[in-house]
C-alpha atoms as a PDB file:
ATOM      1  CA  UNK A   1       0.000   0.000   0.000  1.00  0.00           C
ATOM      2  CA  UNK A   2       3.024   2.200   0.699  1.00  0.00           C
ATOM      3  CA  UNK A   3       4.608   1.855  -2.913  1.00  0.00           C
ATOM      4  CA  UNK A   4       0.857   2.214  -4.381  1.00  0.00           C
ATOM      5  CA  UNK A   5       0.193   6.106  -2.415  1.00  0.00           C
ATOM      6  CA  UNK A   6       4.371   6.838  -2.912  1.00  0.00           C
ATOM      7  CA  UNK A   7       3.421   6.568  -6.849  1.00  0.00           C
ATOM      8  CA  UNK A   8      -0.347   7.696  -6.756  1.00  0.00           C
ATOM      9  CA  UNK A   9      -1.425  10.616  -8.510  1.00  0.00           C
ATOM     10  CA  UNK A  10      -3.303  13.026  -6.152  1.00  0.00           C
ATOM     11  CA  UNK A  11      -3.417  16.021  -8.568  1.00  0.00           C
ATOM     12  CA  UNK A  12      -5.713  13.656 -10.956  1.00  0.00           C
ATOM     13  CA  UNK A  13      -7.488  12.220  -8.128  1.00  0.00           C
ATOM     14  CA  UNK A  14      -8.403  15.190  -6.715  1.00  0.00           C
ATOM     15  CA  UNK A  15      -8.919  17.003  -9.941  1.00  0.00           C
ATOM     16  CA  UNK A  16     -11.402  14.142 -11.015  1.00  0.00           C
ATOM     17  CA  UNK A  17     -12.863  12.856  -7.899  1.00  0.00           C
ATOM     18  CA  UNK A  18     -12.116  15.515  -5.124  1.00  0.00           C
ATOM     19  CA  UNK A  19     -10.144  15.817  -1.646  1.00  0.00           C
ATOM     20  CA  UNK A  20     -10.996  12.646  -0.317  1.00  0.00           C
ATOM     21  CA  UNK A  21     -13.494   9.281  -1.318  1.00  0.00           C
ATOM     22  CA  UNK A  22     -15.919  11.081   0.833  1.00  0.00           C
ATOM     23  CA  UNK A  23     -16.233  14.273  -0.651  1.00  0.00           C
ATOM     24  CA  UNK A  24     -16.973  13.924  -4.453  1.00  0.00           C
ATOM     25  CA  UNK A  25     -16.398  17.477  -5.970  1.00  0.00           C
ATOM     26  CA  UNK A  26     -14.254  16.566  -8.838  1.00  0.00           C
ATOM     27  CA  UNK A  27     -15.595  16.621 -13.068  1.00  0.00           C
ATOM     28  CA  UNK A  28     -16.658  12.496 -12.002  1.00  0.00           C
ATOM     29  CA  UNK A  29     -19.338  14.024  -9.552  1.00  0.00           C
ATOM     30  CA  UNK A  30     -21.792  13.820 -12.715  1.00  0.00           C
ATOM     31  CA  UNK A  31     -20.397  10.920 -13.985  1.00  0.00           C
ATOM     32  CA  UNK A  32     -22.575   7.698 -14.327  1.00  0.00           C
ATOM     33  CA  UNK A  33     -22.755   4.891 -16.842  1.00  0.00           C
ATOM     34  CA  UNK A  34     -24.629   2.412 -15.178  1.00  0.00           C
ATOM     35  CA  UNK A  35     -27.260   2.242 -17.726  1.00  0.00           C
ATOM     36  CA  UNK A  36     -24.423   0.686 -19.779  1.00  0.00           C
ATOM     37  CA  UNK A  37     -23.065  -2.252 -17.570  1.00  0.00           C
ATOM     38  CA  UNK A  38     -25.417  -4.439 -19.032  1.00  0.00           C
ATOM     39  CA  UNK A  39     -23.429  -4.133 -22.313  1.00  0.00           C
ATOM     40  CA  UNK A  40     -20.220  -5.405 -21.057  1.00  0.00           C
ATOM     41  CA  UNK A  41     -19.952  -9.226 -22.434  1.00  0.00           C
ATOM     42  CA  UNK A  42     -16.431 -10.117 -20.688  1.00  0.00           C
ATOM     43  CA  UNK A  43     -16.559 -11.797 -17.495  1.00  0.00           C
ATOM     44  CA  UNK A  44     -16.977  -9.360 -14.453  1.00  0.00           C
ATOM     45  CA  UNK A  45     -15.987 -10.266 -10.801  1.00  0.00           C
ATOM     46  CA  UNK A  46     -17.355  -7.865  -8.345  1.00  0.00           C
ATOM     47  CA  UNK A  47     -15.180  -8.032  -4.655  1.00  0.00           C
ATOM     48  CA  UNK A  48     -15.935  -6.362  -1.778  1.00  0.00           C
ATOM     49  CA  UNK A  49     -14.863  -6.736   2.103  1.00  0.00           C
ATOM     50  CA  UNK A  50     -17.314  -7.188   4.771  1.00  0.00           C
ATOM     51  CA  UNK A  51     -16.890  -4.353   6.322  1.00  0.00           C
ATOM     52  CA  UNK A  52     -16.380  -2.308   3.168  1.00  0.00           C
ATOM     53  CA  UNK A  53     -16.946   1.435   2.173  1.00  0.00           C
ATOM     54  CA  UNK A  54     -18.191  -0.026  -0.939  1.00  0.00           C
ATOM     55  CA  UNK A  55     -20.596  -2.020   0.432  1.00  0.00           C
ATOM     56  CA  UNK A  56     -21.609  -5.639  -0.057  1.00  0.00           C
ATOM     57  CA  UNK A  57     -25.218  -4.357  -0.542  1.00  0.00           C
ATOM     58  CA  UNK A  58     -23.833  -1.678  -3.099  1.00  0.00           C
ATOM     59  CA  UNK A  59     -21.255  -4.359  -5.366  1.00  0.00           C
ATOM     60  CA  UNK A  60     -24.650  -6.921  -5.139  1.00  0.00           C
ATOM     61  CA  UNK A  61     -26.484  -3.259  -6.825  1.00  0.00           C
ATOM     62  CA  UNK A  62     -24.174  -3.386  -9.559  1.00  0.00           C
ATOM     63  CA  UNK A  63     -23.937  -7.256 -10.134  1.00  0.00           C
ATOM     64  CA  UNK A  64     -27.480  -7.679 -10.783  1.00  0.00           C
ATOM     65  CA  UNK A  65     -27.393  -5.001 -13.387  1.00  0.00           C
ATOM     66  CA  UNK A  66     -24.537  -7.439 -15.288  1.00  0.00           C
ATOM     67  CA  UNK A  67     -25.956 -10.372 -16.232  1.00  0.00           C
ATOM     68  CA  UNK A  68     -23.555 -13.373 -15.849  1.00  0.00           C
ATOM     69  CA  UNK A  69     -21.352 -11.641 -12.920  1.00  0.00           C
ATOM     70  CA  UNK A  70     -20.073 -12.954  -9.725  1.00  0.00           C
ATOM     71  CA  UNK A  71     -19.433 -11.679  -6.354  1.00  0.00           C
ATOM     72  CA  UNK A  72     -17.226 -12.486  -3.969  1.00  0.00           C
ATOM     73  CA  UNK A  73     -17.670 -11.179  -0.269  1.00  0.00           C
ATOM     74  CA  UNK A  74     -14.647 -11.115   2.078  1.00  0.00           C
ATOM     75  CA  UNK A  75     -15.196 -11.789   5.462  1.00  0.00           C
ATOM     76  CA  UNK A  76     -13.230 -10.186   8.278  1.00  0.00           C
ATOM     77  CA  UNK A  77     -12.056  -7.525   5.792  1.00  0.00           C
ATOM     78  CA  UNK A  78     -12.875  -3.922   4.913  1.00  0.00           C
ATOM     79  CA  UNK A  79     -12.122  -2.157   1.644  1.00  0.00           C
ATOM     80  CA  UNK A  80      -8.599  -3.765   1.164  1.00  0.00           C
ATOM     81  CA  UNK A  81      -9.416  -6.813   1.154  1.00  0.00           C
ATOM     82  CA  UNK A  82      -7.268  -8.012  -1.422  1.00  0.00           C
ATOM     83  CA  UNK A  83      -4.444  -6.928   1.245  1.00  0.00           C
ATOM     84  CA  UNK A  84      -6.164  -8.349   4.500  1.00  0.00           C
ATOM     85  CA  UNK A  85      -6.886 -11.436   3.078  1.00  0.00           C
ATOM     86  CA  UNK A  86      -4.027 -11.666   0.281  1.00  0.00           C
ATOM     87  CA  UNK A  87      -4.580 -16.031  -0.196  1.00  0.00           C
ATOM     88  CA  UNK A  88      -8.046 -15.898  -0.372  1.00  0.00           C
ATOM     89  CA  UNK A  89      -8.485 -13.249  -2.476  1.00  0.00           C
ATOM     90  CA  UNK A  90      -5.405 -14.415  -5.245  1.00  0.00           C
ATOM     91  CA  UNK A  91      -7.103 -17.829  -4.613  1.00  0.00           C
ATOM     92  CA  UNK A  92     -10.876 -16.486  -5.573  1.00  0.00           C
ATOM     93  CA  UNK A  93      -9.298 -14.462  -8.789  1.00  0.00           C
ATOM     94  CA  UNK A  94      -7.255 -17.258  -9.780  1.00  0.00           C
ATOM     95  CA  UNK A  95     -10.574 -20.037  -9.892  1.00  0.00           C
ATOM     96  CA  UNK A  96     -12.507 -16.456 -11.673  1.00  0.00           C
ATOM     97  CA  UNK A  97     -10.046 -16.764 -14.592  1.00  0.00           C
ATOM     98  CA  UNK A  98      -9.667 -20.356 -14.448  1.00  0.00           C
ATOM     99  CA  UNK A  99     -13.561 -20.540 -15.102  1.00  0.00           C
ATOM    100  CA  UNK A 100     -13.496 -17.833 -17.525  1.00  0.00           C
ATOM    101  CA  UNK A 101     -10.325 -18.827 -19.455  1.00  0.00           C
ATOM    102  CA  UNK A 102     -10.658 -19.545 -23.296  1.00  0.00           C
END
């Protein structure tokens, strides 16, 4: 996490999303395509921590307006899961493209 924010571009974050994931003043605050998801035709797999700022109940929102997707909740982990609960979640994306591979 400490290479990702030593490389991460706040001027573009904050010019397109805003100060902070909590305050959304930036030219995304408008922004919304989810009229569209239901046009994607790869495979899609949603992941979201238990105790996530993006929600379970918010990622399930968005996987029932793409046919065909999966979820994957992570218990006992908030929104970095994928760093909480590095096996399981490399595990779960692994099987994902193992299923989806062609």
């Amino acid at each position: 996490m400490k290479r990702t924010f030593s490389k991460f571009g706040h001027f573009v974050y904050e010019y397109m999303w805003g100060p902070s994931e909590f305050t959304l003043t930036g030219t995304l605050k408008e922004y919304d395509r989810t009229a569209e998801l239901k046009e994607i035709t790869v495979p899609v797999l949603f992941t979201a921590g238990r105790y996530d700022e993006a929600a379970p109940a918010t990622m399930e929102y968005y996987r029932d307006m793409l046919p065909g997707s999966e979820m994957i909740i992570f218990e006992e982990a908030s929104h970095m899961h994928h760093l909480e609960q590095p096996e399981a979640y490399m595990k779960a994306v692994d099987e994902f493209l193992l299923r989806h591979d062609t």
